[in-house]
PDB file of N, CA and C in Angstrom:
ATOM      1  N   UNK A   1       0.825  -1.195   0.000  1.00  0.00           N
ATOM      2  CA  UNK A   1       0.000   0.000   0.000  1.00  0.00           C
ATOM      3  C   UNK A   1       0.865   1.252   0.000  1.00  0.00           C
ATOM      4  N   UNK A   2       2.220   1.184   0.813  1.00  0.00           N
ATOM      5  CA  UNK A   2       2.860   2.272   0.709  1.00  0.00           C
ATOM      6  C   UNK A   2       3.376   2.773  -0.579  1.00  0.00           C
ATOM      7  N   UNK A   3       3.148   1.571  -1.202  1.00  0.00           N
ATOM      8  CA  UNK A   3       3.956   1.415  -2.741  1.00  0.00           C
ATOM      9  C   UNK A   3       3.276   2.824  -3.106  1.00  0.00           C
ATOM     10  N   UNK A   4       1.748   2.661  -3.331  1.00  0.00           N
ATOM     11  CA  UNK A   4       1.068   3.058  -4.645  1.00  0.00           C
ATOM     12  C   UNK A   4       0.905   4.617  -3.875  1.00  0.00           C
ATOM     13  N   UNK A   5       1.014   4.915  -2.790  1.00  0.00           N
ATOM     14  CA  UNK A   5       1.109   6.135  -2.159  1.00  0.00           C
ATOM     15  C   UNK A   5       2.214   7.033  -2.808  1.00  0.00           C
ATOM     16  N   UNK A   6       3.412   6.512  -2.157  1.00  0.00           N
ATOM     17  CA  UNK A   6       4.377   6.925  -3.020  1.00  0.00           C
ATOM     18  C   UNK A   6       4.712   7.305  -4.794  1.00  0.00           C
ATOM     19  N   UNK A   7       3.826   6.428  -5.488  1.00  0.00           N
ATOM     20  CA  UNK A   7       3.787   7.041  -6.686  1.00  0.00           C
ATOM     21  C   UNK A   7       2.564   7.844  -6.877  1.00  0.00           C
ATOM     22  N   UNK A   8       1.625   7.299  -6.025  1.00  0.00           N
ATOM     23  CA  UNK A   8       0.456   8.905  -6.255  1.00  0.00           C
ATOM     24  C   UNK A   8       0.918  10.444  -5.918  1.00  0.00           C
ATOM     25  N   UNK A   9       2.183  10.481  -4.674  1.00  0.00           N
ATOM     26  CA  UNK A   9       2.677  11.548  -3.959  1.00  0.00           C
ATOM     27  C   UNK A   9       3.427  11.988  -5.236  1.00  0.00           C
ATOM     28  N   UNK A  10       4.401  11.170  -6.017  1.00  0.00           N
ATOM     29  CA  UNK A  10       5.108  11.537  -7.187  1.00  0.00           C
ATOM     30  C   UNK A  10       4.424  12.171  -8.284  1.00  0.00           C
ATOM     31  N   UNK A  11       3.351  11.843  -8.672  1.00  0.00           N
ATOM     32  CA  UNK A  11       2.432  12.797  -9.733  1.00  0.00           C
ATOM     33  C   UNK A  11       1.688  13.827  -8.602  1.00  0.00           C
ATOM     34  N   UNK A  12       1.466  14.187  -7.975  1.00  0.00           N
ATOM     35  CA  UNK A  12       0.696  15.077  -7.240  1.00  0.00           C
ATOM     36  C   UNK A  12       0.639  16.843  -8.368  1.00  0.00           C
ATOM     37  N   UNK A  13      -0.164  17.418  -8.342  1.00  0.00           N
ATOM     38  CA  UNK A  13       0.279  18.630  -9.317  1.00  0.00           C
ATOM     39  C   UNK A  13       1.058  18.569 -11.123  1.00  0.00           C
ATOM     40  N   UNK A  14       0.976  16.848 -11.402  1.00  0.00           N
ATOM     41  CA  UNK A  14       1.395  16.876 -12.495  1.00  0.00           C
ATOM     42  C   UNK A  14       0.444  16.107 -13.642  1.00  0.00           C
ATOM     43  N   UNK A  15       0.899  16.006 -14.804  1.00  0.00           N
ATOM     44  CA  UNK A  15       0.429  15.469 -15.479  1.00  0.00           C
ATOM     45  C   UNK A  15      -0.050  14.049 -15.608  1.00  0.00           C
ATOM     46  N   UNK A  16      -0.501  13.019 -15.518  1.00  0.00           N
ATOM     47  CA  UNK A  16      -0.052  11.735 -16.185  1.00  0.00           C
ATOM     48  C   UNK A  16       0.339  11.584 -17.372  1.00  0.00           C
ATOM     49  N   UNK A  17       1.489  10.321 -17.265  1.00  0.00           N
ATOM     50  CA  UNK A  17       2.479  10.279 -18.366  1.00  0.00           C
ATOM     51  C   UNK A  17       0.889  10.190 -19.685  1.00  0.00           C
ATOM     52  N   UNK A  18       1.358  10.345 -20.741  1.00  0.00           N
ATOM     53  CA  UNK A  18       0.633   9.778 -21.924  1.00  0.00           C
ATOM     54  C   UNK A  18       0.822   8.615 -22.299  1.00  0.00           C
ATOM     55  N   UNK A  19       0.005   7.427 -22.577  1.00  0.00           N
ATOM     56  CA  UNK A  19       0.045   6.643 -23.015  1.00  0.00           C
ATOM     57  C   UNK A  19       0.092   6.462 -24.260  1.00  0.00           C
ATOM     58  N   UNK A  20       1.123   5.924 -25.074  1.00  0.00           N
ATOM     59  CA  UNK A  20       0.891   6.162 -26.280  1.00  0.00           C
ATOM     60  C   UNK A  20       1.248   4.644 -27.203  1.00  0.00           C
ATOM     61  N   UNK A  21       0.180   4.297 -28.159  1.00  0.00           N
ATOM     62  CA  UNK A  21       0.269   2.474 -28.623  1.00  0.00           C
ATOM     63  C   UNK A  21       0.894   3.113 -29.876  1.00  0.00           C
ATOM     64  N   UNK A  22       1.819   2.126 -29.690  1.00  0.00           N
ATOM     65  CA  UNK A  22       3.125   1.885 -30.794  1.00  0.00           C
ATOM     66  C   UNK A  22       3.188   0.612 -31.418  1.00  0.00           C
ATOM     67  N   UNK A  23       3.418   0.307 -32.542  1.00  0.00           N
ATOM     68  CA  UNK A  23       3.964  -1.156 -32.854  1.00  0.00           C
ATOM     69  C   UNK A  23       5.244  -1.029 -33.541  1.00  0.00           C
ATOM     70  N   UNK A  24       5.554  -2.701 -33.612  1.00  0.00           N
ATOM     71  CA  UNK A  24       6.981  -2.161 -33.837  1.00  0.00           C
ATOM     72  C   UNK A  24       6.949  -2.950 -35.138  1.00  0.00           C
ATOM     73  N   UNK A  25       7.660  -2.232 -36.142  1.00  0.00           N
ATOM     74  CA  UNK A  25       8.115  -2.201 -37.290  1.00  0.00           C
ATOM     75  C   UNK A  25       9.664  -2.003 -37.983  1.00  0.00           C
ATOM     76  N   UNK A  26      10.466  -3.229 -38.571  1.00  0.00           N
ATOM     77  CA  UNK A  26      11.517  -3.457 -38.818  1.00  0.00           C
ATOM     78  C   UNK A  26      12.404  -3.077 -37.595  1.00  0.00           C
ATOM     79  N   UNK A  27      12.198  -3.560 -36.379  1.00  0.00           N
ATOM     80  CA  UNK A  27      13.011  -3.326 -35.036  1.00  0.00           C
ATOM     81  C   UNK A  27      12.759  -1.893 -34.734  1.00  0.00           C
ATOM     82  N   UNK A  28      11.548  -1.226 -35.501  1.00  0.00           N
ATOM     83  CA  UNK A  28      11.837   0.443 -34.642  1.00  0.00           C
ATOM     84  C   UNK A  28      10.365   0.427 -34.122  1.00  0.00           C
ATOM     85  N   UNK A  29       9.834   1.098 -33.149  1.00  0.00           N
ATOM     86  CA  UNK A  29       8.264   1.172 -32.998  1.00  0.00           C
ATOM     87  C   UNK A  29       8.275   2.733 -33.141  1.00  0.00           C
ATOM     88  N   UNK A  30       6.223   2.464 -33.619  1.00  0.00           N
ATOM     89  CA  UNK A  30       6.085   3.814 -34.742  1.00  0.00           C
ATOM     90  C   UNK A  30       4.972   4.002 -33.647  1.00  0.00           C
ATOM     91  N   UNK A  31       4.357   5.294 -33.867  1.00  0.00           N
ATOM     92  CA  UNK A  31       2.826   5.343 -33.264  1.00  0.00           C
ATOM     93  C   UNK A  31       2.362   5.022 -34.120  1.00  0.00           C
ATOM     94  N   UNK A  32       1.158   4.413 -33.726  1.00  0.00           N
ATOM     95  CA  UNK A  32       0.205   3.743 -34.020  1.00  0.00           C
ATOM     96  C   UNK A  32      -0.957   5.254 -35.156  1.00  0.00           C
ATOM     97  N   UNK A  33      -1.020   6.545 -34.670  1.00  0.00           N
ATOM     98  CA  UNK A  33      -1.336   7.699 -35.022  1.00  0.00           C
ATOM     99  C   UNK A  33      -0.814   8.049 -36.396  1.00  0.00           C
ATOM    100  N   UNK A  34       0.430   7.640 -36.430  1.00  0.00           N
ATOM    101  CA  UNK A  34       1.748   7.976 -37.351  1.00  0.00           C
ATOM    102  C   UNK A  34       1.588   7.017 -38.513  1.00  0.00           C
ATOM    103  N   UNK A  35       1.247   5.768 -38.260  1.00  0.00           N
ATOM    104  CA  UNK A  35       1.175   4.543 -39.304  1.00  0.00           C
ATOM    105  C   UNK A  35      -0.231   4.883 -40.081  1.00  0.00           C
ATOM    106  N   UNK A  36      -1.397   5.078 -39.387  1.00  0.00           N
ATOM    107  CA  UNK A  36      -2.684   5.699 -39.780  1.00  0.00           C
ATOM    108  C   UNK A  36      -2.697   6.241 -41.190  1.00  0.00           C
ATOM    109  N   UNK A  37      -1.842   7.582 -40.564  1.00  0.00           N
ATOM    110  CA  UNK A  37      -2.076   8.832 -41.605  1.00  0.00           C
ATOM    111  C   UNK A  37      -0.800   8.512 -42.493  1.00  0.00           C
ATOM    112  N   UNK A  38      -0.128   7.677 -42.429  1.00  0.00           N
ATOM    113  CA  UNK A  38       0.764   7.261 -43.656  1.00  0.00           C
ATOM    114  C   UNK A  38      -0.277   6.046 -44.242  1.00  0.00           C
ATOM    115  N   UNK A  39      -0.739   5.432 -43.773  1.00  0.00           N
ATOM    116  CA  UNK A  39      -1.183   4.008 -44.251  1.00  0.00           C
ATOM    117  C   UNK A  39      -2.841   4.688 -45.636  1.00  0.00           C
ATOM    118  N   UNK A  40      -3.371   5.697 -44.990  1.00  0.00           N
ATOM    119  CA  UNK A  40      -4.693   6.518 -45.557  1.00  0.00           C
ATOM    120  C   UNK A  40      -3.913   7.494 -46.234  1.00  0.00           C
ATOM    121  N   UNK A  41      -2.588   8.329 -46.511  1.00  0.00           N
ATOM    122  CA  UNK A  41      -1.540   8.578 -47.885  1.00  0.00           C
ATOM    123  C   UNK A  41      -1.341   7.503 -48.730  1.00  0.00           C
ATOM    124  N   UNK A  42      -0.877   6.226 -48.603  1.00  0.00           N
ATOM    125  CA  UNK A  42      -0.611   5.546 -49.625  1.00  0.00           C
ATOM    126  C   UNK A  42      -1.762   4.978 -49.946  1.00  0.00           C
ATOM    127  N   UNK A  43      -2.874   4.958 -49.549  1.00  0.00           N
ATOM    128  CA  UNK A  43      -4.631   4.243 -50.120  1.00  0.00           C
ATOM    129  C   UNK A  43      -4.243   5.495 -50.982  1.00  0.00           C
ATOM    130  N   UNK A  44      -4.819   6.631 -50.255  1.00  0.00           N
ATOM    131  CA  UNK A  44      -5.343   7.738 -51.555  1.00  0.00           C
ATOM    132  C   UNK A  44      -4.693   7.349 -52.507  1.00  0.00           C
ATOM    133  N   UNK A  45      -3.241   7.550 -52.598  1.00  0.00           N
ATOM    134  CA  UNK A  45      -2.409   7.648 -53.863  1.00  0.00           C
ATOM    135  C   UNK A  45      -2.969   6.578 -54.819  1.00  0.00           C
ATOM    136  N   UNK A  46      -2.994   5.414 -54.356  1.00  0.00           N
ATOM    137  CA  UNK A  46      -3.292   4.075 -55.348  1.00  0.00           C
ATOM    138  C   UNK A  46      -4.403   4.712 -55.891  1.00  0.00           C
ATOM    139  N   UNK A  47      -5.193   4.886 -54.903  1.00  0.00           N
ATOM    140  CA  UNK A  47      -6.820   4.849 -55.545  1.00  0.00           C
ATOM    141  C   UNK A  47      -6.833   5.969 -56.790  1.00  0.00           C
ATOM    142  N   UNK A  48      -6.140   7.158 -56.779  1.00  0.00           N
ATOM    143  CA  UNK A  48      -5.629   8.298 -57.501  1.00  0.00           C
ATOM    144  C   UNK A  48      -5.234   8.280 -59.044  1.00  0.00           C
ATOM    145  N   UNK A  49      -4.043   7.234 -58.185  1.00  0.00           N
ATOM    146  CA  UNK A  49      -3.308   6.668 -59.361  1.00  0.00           C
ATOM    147  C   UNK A  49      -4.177   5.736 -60.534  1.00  0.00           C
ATOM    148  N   UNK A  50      -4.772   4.950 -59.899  1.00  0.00           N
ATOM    149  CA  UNK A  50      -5.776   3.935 -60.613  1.00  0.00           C
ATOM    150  C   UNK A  50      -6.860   4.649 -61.517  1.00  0.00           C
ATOM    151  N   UNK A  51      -7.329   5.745 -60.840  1.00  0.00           N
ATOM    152  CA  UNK A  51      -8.373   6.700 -61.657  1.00  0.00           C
ATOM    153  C   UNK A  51      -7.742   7.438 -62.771  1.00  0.00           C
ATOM    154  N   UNK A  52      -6.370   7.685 -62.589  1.00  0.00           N
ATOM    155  CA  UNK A  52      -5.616   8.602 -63.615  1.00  0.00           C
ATOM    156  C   UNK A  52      -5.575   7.711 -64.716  1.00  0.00           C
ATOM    157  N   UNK A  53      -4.627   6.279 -64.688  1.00  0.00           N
ATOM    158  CA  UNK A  53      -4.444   4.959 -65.189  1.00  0.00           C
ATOM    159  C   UNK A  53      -6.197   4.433 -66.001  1.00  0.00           C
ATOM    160  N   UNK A  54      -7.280   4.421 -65.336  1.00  0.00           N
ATOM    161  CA  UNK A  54      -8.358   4.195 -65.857  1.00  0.00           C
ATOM    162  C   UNK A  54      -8.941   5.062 -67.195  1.00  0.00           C
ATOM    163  N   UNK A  55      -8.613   6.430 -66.623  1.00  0.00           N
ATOM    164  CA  UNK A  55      -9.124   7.638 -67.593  1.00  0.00           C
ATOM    165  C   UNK A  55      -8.306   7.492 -68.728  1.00  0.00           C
ATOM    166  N   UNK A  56      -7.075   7.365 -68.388  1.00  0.00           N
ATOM    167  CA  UNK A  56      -6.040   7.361 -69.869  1.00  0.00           C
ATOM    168  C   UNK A  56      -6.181   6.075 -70.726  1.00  0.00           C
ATOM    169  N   UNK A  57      -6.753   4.926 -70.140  1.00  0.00           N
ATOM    170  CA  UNK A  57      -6.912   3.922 -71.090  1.00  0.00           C
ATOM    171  C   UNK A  57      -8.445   4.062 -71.922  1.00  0.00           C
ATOM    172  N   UNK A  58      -8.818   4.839 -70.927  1.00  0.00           N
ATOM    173  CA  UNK A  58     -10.464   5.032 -71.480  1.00  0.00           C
ATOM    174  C   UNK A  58     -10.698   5.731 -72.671  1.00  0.00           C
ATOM    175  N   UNK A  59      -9.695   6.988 -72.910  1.00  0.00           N
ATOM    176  CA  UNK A  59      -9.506   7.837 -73.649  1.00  0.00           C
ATOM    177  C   UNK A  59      -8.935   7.681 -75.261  1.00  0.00           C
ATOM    178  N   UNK A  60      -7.904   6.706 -74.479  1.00  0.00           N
ATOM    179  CA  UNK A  60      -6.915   6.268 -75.727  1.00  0.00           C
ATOM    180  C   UNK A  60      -7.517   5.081 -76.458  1.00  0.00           C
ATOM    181  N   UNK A  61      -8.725   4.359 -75.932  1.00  0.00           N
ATOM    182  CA  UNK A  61      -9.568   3.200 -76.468  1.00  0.00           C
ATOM    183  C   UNK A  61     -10.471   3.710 -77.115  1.00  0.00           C
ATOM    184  N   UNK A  62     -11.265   4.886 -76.807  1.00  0.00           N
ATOM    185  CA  UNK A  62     -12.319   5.838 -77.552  1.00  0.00           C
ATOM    186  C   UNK A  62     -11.706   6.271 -78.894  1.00  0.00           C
ATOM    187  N   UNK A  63     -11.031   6.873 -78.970  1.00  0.00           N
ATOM    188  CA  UNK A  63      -9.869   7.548 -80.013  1.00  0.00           C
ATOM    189  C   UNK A  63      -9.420   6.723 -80.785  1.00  0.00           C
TER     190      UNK A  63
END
């Protein structure tokens, strides 16, 4: 019991740490936040890319 005293006395007036979920990737860990908004950049792009790729075959088959 004295334990958890002692670390409640240690945050007193402060923050709690942030918790933050990471995984780890090629031996480094990433946030989990960080992988997201890279992972929803490389969708868009494909999906982008594929529409550009679609239109130009569409075009050049009409013609």
């Amino acid at each position: 019991m004295s334990k958890n005293n002692s670390i409640s006395k240690a945050f007193i007036g402060k923050s709690s740490p942030k918790i933050v979920d990471t995984i780890r990737f090629n031996n480094r860990y990433m946030d989990l936040e960080t992988v997201k908004e890279k992972a929803t950049g490389i969708i868009s792009a494909v999906i982008l890319t594929g529409i550009v790729a679609f239109s130009f075959l569409f075009i050049a088959t009409c013609f």
